[in-house]
PDB file of N, CA and C in Angstrom:
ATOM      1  N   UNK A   1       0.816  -1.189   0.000  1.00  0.00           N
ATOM      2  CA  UNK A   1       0.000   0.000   0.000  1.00  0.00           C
ATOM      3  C   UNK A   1       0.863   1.258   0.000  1.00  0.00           C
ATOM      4  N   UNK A   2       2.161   1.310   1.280  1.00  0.00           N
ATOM      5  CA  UNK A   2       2.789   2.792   0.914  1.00  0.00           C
ATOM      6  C   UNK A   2       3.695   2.345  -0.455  1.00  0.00           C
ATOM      7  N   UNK A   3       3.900   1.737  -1.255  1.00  0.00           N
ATOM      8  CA  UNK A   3       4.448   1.875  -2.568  1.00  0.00           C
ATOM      9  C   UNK A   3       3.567   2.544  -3.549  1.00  0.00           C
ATOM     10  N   UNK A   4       2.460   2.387  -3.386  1.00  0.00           N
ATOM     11  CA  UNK A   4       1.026   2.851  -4.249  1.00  0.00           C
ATOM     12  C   UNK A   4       1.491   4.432  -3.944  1.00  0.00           C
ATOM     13  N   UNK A   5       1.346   4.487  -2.640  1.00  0.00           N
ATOM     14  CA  UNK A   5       1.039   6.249  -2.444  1.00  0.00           C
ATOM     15  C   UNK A   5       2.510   6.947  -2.683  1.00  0.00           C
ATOM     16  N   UNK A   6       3.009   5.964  -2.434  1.00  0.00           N
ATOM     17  CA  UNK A   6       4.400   7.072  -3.078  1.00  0.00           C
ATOM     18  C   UNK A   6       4.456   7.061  -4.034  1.00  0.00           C
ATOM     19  N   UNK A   7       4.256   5.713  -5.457  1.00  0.00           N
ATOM     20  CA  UNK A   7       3.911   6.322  -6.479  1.00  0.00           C
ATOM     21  C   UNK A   7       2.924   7.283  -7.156  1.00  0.00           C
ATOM     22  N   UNK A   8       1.654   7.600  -6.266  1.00  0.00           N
ATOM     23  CA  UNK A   8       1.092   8.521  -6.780  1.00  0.00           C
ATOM     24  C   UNK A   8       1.637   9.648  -6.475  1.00  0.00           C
ATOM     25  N   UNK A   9       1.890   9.649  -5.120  1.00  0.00           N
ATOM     26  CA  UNK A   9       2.554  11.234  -5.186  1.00  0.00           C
ATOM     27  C   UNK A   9       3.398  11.685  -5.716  1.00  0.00           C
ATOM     28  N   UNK A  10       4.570  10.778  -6.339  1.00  0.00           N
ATOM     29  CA  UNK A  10       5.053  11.403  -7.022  1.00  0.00           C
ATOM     30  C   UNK A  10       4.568  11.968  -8.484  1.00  0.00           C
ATOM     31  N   UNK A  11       3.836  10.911  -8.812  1.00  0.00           N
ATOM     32  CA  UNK A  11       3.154  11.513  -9.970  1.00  0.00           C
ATOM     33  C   UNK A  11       2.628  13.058  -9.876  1.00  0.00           C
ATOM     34  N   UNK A  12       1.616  13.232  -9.001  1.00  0.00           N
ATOM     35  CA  UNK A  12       1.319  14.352  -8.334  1.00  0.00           C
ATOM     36  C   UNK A  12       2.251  15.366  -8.296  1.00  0.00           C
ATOM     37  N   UNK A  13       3.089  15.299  -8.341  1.00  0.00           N
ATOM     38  CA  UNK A  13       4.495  16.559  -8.273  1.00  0.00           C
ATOM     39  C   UNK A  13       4.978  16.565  -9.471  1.00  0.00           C
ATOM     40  N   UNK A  14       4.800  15.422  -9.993  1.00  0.00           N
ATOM     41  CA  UNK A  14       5.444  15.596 -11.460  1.00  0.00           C
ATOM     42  C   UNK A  14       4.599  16.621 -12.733  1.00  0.00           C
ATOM     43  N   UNK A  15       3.461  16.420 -11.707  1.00  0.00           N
ATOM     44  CA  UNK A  15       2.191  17.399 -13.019  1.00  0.00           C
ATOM     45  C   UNK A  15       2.042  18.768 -12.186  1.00  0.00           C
ATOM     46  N   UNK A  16       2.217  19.039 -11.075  1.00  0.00           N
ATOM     47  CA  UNK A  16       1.644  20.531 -10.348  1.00  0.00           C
ATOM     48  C   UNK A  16       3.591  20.905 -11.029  1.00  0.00           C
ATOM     49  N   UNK A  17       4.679  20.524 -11.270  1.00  0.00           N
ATOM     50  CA  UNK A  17       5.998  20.932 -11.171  1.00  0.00           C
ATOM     51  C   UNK A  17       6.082  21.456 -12.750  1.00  0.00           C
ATOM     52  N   UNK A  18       5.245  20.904 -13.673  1.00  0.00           N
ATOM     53  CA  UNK A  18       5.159  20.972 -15.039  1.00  0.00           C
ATOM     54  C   UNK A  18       4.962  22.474 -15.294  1.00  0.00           C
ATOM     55  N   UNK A  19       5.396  23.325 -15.661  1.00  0.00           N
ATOM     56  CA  UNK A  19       5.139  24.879 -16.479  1.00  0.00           C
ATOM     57  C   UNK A  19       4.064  24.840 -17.369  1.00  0.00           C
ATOM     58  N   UNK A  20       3.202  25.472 -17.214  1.00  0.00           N
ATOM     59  CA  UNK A  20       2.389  25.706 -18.187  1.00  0.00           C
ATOM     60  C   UNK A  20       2.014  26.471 -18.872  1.00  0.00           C
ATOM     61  N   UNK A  21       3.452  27.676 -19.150  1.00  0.00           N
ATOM     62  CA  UNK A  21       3.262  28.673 -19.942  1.00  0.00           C
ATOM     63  C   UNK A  21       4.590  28.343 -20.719  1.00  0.00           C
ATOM     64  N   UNK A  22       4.997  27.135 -20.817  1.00  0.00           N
ATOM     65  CA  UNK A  22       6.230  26.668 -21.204  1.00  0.00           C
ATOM     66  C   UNK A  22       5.872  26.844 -22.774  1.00  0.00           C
ATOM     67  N   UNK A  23       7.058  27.543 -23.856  1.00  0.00           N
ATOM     68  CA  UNK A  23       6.935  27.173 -25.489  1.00  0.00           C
ATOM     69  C   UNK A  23       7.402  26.157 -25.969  1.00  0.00           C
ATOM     70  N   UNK A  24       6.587  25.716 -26.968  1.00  0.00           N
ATOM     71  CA  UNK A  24       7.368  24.364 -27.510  1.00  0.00           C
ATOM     72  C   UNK A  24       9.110  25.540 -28.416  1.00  0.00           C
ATOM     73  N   UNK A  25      10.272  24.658 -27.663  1.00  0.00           N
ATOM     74  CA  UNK A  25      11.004  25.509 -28.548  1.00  0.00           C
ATOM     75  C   UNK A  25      11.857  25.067 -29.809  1.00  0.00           C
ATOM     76  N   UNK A  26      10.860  24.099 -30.416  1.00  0.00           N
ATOM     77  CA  UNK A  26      10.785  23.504 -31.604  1.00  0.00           C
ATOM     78  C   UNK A  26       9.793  23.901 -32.826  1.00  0.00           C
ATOM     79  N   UNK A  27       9.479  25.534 -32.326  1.00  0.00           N
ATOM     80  CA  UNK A  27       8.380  26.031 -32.753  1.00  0.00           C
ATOM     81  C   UNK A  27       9.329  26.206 -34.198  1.00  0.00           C
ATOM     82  N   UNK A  28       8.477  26.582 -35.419  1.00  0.00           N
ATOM     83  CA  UNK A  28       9.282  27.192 -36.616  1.00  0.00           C
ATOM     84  C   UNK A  28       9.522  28.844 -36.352  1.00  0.00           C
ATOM     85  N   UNK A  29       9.453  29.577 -35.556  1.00  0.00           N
ATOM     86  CA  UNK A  29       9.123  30.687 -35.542  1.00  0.00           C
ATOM     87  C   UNK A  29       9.158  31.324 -33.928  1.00  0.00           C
ATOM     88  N   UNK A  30       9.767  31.102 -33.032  1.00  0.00           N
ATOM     89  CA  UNK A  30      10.279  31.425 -31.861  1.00  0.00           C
ATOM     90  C   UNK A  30      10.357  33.027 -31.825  1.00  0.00           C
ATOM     91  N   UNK A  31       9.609  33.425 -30.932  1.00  0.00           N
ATOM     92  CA  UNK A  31       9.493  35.051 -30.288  1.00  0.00           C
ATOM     93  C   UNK A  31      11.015  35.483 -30.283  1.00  0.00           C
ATOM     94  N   UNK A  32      11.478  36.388 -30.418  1.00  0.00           N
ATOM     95  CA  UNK A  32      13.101  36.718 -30.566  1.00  0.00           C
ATOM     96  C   UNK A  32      13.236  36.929 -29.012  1.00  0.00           C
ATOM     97  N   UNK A  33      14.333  37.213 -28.461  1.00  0.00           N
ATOM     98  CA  UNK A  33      14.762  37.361 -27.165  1.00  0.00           C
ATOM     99  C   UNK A  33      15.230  39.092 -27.005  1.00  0.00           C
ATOM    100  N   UNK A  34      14.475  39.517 -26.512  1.00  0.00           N
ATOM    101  CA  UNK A  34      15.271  40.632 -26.070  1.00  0.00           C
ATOM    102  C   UNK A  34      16.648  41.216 -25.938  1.00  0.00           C
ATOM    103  N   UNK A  35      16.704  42.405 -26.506  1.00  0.00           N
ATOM    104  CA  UNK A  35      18.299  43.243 -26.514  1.00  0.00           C
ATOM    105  C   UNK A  35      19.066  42.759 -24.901  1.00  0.00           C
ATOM    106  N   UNK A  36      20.091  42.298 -24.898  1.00  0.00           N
ATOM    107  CA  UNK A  36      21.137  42.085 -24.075  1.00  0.00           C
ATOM    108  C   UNK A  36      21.954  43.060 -23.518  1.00  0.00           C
ATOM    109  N   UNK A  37      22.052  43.923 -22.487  1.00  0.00           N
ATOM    110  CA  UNK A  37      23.166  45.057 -22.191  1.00  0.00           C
ATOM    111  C   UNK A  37      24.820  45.047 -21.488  1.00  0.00           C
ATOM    112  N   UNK A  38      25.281  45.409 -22.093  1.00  0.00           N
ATOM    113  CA  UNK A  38      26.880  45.297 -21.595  1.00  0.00           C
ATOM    114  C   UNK A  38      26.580  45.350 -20.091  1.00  0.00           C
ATOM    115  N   UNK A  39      27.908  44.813 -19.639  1.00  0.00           N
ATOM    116  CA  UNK A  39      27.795  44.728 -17.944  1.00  0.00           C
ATOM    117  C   UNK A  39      29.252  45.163 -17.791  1.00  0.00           C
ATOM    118  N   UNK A  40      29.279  45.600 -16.956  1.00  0.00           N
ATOM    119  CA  UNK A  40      30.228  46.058 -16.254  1.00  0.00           C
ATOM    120  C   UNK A  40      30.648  45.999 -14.578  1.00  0.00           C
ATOM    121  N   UNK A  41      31.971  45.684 -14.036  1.00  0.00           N
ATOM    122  CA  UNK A  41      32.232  45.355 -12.865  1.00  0.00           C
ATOM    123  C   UNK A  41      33.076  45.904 -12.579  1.00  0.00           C
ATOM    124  N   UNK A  42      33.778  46.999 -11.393  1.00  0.00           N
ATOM    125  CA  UNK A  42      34.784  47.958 -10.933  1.00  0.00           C
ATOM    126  C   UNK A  42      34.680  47.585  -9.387  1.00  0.00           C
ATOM    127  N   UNK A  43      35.433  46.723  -9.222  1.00  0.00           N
ATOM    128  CA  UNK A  43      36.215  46.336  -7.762  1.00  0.00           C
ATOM    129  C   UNK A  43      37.644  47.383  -7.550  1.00  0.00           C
ATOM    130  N   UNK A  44      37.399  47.377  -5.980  1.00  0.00           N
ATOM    131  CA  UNK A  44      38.617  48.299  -5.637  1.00  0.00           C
ATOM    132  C   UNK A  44      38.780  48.211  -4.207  1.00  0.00           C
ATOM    133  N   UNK A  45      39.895  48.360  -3.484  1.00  0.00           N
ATOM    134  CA  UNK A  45      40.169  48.114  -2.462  1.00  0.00           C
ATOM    135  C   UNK A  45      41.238  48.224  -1.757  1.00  0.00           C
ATOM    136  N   UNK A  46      41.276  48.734  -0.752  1.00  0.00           N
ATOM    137  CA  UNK A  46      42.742  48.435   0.557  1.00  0.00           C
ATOM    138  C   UNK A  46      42.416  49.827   1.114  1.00  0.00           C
ATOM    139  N   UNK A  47      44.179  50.144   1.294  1.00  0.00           N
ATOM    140  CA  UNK A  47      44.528  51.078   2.420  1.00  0.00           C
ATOM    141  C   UNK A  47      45.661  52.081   1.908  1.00  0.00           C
ATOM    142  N   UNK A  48      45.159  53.403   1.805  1.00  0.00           N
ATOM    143  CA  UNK A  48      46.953  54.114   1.389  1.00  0.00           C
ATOM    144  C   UNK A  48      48.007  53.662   1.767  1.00  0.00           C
ATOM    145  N   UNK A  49      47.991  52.863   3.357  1.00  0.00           N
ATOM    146  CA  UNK A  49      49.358  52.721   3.187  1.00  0.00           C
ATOM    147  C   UNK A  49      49.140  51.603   2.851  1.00  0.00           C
ATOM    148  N   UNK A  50      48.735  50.664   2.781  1.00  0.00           N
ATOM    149  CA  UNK A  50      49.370  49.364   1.980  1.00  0.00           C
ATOM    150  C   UNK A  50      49.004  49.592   0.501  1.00  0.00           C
ATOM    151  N   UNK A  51      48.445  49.943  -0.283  1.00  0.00           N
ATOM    152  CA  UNK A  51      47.898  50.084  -1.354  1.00  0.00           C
ATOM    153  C   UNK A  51      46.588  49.725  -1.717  1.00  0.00           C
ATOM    154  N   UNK A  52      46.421  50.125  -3.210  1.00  0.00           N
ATOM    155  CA  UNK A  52      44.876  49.494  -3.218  1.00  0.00           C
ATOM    156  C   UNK A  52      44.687  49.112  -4.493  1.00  0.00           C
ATOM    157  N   UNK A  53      44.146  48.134  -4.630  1.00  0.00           N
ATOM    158  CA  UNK A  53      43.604  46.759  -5.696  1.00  0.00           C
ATOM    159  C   UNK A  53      42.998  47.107  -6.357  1.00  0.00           C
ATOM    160  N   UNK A  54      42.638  47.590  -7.953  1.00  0.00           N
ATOM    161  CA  UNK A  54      41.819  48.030  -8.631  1.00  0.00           C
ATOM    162  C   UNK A  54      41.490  46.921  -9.592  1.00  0.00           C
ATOM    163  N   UNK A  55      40.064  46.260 -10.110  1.00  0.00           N
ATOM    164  CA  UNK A  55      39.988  45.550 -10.550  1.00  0.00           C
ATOM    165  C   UNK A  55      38.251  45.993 -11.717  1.00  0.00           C
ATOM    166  N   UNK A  56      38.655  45.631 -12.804  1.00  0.00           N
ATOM    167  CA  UNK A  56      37.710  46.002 -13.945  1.00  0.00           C
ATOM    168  C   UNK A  56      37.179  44.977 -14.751  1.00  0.00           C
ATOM    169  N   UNK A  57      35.758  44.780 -14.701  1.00  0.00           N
ATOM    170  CA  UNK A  57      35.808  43.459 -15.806  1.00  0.00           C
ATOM    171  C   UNK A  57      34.633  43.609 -16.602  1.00  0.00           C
ATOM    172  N   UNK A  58      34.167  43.331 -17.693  1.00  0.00           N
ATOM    173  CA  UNK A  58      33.122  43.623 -18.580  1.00  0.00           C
ATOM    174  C   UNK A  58      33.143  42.347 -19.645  1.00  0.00           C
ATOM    175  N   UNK A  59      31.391  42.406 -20.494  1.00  0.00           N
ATOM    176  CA  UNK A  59      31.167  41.637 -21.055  1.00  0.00           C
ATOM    177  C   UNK A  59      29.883  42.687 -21.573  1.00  0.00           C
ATOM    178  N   UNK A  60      30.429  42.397 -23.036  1.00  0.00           N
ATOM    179  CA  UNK A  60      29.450  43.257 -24.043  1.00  0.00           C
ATOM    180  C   UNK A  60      29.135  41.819 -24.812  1.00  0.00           C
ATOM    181  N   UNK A  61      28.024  42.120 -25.420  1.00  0.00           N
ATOM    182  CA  UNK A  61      27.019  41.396 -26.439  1.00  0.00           C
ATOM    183  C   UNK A  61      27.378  41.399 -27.887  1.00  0.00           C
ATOM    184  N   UNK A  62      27.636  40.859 -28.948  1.00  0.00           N
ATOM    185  CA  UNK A  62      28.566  41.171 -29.765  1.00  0.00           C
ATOM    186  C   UNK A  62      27.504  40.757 -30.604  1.00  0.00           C
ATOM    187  N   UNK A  63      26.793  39.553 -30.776  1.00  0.00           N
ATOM    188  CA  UNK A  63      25.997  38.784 -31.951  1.00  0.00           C
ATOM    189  C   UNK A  63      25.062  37.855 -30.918  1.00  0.00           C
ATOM    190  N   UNK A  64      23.961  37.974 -31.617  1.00  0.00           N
ATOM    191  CA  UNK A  64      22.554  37.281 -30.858  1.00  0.00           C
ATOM    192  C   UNK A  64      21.917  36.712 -32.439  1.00  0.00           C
ATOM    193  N   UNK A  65      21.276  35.096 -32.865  1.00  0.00           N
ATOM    194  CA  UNK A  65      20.504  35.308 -33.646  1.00  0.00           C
ATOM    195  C   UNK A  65      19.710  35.139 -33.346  1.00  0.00           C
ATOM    196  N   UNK A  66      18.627  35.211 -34.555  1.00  0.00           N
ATOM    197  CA  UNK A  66      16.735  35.479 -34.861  1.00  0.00           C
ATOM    198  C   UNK A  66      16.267  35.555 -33.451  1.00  0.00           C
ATOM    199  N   UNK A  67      16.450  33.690 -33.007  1.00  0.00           N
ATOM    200  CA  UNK A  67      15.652  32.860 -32.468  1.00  0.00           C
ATOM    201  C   UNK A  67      16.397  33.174 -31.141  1.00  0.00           C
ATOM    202  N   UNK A  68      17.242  33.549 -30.475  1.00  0.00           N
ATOM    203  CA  UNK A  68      17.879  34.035 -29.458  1.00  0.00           C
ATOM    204  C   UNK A  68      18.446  32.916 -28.677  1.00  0.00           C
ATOM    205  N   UNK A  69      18.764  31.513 -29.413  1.00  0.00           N
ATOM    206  CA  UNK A  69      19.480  30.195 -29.210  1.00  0.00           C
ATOM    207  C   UNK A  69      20.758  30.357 -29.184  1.00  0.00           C
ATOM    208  N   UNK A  70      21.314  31.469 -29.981  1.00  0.00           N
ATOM    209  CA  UNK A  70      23.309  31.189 -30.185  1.00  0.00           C
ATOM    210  C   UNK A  70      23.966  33.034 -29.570  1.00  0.00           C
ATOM    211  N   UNK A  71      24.453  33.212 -29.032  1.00  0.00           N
ATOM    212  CA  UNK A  71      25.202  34.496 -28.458  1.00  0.00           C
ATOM    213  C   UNK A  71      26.417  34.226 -28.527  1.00  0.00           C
ATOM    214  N   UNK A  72      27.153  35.866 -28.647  1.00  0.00           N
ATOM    215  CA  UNK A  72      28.490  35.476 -28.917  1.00  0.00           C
ATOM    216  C   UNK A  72      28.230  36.780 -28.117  1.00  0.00           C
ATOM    217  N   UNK A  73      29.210  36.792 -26.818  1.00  0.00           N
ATOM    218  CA  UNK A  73      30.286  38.261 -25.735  1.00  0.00           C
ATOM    219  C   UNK A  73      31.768  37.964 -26.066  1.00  0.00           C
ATOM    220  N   UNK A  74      31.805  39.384 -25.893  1.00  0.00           N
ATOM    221  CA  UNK A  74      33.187  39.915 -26.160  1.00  0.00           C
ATOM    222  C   UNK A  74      33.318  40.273 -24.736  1.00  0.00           C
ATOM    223  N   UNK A  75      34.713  39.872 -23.968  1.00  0.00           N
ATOM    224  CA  UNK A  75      34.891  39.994 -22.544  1.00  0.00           C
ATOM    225  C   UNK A  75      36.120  40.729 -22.392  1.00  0.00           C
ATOM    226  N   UNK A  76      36.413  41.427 -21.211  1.00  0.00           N
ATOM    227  CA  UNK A  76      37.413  41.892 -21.110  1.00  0.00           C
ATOM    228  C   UNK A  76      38.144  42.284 -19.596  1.00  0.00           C
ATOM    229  N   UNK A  77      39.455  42.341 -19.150  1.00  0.00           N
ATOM    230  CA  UNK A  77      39.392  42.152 -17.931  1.00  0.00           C
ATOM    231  C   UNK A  77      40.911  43.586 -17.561  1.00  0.00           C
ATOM    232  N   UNK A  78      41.219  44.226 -16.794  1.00  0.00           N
ATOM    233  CA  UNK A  78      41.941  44.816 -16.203  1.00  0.00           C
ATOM    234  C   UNK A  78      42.114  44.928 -14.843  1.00  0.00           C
ATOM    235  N   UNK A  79      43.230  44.609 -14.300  1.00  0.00           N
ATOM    236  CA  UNK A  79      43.511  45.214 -12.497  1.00  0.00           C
ATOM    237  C   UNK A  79      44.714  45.075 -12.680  1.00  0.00           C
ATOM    238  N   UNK A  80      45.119  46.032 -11.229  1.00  0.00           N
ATOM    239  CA  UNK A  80      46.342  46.657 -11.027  1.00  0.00           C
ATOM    240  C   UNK A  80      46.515  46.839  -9.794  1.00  0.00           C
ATOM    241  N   UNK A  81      47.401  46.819  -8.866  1.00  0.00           N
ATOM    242  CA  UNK A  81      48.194  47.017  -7.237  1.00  0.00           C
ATOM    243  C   UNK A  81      48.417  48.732  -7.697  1.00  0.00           C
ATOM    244  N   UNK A  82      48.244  49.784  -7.072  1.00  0.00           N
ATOM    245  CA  UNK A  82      48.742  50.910  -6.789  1.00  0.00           C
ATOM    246  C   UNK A  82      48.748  51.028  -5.722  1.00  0.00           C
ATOM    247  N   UNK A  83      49.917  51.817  -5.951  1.00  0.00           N
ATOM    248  CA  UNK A  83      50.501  52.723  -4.347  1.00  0.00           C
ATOM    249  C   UNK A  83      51.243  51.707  -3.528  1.00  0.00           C
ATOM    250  N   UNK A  84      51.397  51.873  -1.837  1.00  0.00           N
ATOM    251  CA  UNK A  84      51.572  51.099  -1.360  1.00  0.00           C
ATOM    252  C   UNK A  84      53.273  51.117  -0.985  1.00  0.00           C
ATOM    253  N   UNK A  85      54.056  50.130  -0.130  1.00  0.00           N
ATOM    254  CA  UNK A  85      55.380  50.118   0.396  1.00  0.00           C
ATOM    255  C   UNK A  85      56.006  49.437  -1.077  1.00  0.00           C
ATOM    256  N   UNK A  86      55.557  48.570  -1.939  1.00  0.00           N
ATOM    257  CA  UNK A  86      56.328  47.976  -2.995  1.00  0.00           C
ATOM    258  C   UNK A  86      56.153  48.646  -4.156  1.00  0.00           C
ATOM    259  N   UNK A  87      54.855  50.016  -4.698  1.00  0.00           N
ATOM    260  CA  UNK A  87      54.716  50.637  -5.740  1.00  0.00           C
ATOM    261  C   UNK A  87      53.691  50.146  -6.330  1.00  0.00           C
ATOM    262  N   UNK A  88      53.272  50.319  -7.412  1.00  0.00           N
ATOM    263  CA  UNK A  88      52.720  50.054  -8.258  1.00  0.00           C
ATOM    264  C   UNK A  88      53.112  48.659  -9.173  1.00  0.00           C
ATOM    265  N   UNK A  89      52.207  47.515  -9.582  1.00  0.00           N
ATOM    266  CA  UNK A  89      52.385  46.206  -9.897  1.00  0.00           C
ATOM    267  C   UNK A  89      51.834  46.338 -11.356  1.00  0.00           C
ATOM    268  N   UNK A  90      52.439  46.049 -12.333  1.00  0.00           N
ATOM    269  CA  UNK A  90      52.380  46.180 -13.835  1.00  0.00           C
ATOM    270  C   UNK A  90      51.018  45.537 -14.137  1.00  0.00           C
ATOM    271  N   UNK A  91      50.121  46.554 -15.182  1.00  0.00           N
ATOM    272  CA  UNK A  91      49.182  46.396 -15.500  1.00  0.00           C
ATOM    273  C   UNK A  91      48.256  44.674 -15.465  1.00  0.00           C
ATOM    274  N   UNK A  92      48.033  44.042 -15.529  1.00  0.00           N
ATOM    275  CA  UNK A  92      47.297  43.012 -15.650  1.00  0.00           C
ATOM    276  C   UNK A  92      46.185  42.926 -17.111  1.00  0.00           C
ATOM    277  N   UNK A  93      45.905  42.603 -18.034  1.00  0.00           N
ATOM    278  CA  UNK A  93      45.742  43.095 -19.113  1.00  0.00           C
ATOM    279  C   UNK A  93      44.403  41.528 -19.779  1.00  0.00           C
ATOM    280  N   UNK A  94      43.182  41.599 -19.690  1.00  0.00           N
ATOM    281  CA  UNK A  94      42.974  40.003 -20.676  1.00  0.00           C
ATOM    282  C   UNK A  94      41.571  40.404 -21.855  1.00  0.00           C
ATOM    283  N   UNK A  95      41.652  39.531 -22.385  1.00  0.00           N
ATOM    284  CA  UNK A  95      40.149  39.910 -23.298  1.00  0.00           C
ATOM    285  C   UNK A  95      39.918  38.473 -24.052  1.00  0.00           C
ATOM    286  N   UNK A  96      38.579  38.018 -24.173  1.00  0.00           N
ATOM    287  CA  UNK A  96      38.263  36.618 -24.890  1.00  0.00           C
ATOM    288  C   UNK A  96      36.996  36.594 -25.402  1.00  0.00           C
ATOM    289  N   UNK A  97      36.386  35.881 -25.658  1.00  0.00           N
ATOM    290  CA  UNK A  97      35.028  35.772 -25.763  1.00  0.00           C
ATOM    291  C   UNK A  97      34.350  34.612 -25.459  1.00  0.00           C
ATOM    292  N   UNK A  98      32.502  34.374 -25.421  1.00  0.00           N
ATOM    293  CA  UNK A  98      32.232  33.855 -24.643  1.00  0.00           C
ATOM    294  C   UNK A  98      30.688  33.518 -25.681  1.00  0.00           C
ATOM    295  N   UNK A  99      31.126  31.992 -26.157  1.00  0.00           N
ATOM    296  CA  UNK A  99      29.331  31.763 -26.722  1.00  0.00           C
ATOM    297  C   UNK A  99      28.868  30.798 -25.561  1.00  0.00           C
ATOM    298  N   UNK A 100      27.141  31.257 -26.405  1.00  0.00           N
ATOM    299  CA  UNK A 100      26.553  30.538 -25.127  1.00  0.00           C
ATOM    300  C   UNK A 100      25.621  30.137 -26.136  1.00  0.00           C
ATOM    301  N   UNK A 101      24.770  28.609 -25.965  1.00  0.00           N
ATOM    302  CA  UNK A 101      23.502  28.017 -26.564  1.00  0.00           C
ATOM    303  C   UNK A 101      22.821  27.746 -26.052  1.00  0.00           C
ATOM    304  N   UNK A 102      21.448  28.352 -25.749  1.00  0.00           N
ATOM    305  CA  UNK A 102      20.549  27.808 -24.975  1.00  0.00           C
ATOM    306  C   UNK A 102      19.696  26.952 -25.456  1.00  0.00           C
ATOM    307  N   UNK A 103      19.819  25.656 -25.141  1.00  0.00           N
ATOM    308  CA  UNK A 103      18.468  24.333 -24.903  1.00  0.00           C
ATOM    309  C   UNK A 103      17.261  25.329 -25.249  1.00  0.00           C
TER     310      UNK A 103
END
């Protein structure tokens, strides 16, 4: 008997858990996805006298198609040590990119 009810209940969760504003996204013709906006991140930190940590990082939107399944970001990264008892620590410098596919 509790094998019965645990299989129903789970059933039971399996249908209230179901979305029902879900799209088939095998549609021919998929709603486009909305404009994407650059992001941006400016970390910073410490103490005059020890110095302070400056850190920069971003990710712009470069290519989105129709159906809003394939993205391509352009990323980019900078930080640097200023000030401080040892000086200033040579730039830190990166940039890559970043696709993404959504299921």
């Amino acid at each position: 008997m509790s094998v019965k009810v645990f299989i129903l209940f789970c059933l039971l969760n399996l249908v209230l858990a179901y979305p029902k504003d879900q799209q088939d996204p095998w549609r021919l013709n998929p709603q486009p996805q909305p404009q994407r906006q650059p992001q941006f991140n400016l970390q910073g930190g410490g103490s005059p006298k020890q110095g302070i940590d400056l850190s920069l990082d971003t990710r712009v939107p470069v290519w989105q198609s129709n159906n809003g399944r394939h993205s391509f970001d352009a990323t980019g990264q900078y930080s640097q040590h200023l000030g401080g008892p040892y000086g200033n620590s040579r730039p830190n410098w990166g940039a890559g990119g970043v696709y993404t596919y959504r299921f």
